[in-house]
N, C-alpha and C. Protein backbone atom coordinates (compact mmCIF):
# COMPACT_ATOMS: atom_id res chain seq x y z
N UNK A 1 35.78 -31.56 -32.70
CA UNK A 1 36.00 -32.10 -34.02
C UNK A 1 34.67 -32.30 -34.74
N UNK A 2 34.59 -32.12 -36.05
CA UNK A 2 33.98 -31.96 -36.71
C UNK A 2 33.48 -33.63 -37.44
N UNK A 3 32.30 -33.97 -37.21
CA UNK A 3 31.94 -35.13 -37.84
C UNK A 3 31.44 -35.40 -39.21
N UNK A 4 31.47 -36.12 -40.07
CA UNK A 4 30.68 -36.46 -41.43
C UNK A 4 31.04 -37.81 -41.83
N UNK A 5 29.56 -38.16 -41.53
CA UNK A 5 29.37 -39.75 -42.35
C UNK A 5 29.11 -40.03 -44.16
N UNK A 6 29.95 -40.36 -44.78
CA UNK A 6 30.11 -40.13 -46.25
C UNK A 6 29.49 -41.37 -46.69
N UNK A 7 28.42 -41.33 -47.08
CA UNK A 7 27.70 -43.04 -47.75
C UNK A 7 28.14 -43.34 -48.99
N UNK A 8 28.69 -44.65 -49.10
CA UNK A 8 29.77 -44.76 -50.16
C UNK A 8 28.72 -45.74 -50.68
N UNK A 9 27.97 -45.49 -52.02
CA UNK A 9 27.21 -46.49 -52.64
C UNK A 9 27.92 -47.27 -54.34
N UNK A 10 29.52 -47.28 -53.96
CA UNK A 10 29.82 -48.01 -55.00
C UNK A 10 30.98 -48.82 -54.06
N UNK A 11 31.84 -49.59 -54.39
CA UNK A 11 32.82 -50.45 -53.79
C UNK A 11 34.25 -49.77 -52.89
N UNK A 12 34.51 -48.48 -53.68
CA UNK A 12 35.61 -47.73 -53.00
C UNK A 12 34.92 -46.12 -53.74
N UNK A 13 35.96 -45.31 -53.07
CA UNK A 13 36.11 -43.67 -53.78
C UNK A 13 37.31 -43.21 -53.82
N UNK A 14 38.37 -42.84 -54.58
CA UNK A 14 39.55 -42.29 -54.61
C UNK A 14 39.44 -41.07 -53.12
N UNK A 15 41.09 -41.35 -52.58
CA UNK A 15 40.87 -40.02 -51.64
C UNK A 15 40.60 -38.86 -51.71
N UNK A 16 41.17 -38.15 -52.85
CA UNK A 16 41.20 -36.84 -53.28
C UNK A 16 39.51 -36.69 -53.34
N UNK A 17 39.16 -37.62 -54.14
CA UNK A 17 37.64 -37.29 -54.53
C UNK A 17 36.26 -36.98 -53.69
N UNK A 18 37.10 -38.04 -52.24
CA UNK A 18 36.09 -37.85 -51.25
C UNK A 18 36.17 -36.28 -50.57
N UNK A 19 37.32 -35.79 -50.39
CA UNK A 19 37.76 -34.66 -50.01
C UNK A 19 36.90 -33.99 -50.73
N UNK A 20 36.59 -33.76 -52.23
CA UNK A 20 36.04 -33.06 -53.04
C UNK A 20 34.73 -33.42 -52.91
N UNK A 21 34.23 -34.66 -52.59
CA UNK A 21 32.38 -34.88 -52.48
C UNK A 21 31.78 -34.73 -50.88
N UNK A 22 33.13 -34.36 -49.98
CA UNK A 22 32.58 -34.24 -48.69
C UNK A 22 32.42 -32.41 -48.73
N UNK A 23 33.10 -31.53 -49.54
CA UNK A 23 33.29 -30.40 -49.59
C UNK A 23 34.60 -29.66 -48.69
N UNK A 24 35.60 -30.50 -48.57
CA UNK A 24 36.41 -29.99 -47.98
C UNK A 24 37.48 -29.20 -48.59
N UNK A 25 37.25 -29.51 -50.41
CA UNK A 25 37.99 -28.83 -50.90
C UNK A 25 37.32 -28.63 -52.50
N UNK A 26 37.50 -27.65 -53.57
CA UNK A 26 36.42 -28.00 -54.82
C UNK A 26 37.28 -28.65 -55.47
N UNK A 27 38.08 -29.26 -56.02
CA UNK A 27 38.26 -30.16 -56.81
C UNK A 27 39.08 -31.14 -56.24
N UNK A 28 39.31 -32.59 -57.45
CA UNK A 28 40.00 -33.69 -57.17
C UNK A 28 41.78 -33.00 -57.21
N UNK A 29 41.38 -31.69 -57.66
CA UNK A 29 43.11 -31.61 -57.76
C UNK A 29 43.64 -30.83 -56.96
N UNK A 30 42.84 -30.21 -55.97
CA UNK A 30 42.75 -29.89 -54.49
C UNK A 30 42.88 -30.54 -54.16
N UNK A 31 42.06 -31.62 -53.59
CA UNK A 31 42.28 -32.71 -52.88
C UNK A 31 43.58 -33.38 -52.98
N UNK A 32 43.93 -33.14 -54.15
CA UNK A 32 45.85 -33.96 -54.00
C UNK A 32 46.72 -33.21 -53.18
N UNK A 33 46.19 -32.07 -53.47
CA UNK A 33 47.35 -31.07 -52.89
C UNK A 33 47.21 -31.39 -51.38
N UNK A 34 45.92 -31.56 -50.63
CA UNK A 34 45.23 -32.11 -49.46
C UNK A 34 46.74 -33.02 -49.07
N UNK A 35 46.33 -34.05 -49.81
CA UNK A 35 46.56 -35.33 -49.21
C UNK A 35 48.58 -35.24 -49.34
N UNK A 36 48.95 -34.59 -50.17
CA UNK A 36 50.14 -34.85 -51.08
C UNK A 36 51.00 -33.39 -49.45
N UNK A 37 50.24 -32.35 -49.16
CA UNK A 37 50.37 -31.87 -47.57
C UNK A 37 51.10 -32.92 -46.17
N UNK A 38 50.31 -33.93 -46.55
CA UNK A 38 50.65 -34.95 -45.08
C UNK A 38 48.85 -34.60 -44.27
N UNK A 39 48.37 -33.70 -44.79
CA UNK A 39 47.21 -33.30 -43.43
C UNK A 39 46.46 -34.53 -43.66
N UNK A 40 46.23 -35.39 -43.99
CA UNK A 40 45.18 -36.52 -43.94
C UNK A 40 45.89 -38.05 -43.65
N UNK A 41 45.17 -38.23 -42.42
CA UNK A 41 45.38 -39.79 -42.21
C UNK A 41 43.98 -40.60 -42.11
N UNK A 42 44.35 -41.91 -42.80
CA UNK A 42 43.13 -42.91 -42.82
C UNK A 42 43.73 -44.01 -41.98
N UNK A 43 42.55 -44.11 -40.83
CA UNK A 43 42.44 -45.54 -40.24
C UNK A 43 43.58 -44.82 -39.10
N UNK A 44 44.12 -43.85 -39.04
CA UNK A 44 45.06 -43.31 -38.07
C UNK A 44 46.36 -42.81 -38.69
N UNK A 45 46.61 -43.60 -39.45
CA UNK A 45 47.86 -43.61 -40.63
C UNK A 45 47.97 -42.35 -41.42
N UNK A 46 48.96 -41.44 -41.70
CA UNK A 46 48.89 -40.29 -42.38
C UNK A 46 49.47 -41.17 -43.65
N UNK A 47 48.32 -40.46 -45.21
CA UNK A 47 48.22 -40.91 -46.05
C UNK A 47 48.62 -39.97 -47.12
N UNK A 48 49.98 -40.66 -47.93
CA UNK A 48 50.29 -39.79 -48.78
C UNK A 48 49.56 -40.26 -50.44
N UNK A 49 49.27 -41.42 -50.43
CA UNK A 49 48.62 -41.94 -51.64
C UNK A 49 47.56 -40.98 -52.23
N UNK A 50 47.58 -39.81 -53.32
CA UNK A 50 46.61 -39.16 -53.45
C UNK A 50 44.85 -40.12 -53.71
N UNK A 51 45.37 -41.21 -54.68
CA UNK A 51 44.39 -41.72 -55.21
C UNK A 51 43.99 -43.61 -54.57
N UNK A 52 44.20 -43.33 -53.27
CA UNK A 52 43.91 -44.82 -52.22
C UNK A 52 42.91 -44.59 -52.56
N UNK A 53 42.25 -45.75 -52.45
CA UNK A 53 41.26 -46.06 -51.86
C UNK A 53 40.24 -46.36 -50.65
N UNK A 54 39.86 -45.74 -50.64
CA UNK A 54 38.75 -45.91 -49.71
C UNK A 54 37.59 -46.55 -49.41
N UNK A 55 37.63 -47.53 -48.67
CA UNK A 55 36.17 -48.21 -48.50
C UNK A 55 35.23 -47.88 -47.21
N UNK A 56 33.68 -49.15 -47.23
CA UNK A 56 32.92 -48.45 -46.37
C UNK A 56 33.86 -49.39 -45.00
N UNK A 57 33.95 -48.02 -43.81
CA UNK A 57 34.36 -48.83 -42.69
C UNK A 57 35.41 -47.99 -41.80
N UNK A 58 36.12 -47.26 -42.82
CA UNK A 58 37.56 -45.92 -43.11
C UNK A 58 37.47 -45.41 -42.08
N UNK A 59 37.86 -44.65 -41.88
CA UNK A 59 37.97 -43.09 -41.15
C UNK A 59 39.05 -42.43 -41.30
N UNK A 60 38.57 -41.24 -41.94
CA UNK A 60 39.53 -40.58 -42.82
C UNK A 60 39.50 -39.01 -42.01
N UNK A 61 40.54 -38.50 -41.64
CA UNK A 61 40.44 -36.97 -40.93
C UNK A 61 41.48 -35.97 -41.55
N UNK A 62 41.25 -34.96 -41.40
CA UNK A 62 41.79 -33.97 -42.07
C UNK A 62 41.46 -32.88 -41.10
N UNK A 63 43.01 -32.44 -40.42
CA UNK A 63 42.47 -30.73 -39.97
C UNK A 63 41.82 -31.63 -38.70
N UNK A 64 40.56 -30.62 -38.55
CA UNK A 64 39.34 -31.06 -37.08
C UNK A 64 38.29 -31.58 -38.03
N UNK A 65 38.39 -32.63 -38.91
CA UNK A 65 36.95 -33.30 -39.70
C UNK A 65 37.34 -34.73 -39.48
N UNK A 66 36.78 -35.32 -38.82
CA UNK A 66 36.88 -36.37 -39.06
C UNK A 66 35.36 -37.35 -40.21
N UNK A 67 35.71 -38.18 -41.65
CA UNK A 67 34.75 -38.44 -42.11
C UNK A 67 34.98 -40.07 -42.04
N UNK A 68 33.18 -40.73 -41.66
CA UNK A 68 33.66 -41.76 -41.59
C UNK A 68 32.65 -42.20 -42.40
N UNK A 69 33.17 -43.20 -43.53
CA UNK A 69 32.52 -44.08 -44.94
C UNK A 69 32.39 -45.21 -44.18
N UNK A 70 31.05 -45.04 -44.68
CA UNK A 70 29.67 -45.72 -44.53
C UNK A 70 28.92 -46.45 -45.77
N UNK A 71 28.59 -47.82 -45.68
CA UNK A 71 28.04 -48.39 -47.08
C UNK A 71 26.54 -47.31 -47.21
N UNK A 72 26.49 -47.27 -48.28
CA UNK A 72 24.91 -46.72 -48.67
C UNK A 72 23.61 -48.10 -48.62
C-alpha cells in the first residue's frame, strides 16, 4: 500500500478536494465521482459524503493509497 502524508495548513479540506490536491484524481469533480463510487473510507468507514470534511489526524484510503492528514 501506497503511503501519503497530506499537511493540512487550514482547519479542514473537503474530501473530493484532497483527492484532487493529493493527485489521485484532476479535479474536485472527479473526486466526487471517487467518493460518490463507495472506493473511499475515512477513519475505516466507507464515505459517501462527497464534501466531509476532513481534519488533521484522518486517514483516508482509496484503492492501495492510504493518505494520512497531518497539521502543517
Amino acid at each position: 500500500m501506497q503511503h501519503i502524508d497530506f499537511e493540512l495548513d487550514r482547519d479542514h479540506v473537503e474530501l473530493n478536494q484532497l483527492l484532487k490536491l493529493v493527485g489521485l484524481c484532476d479535479s474536485g469533480g472527479a473526486g466526487k465521482a471517487i467518493v460518490a463510487s463507495g472506493a473511499v473510507t475515512v477513519d475505516g468507514e466507507v464515505e459517501l459524503r462527497k464534501t466531509c470534511k476532513i481534519r488533521a489526524g484522518q486517514v483516508v484510503v482509496v484503492d492501495e493509497v492510504e493518505i494520512r492528514v497531518v497539521q502543517a
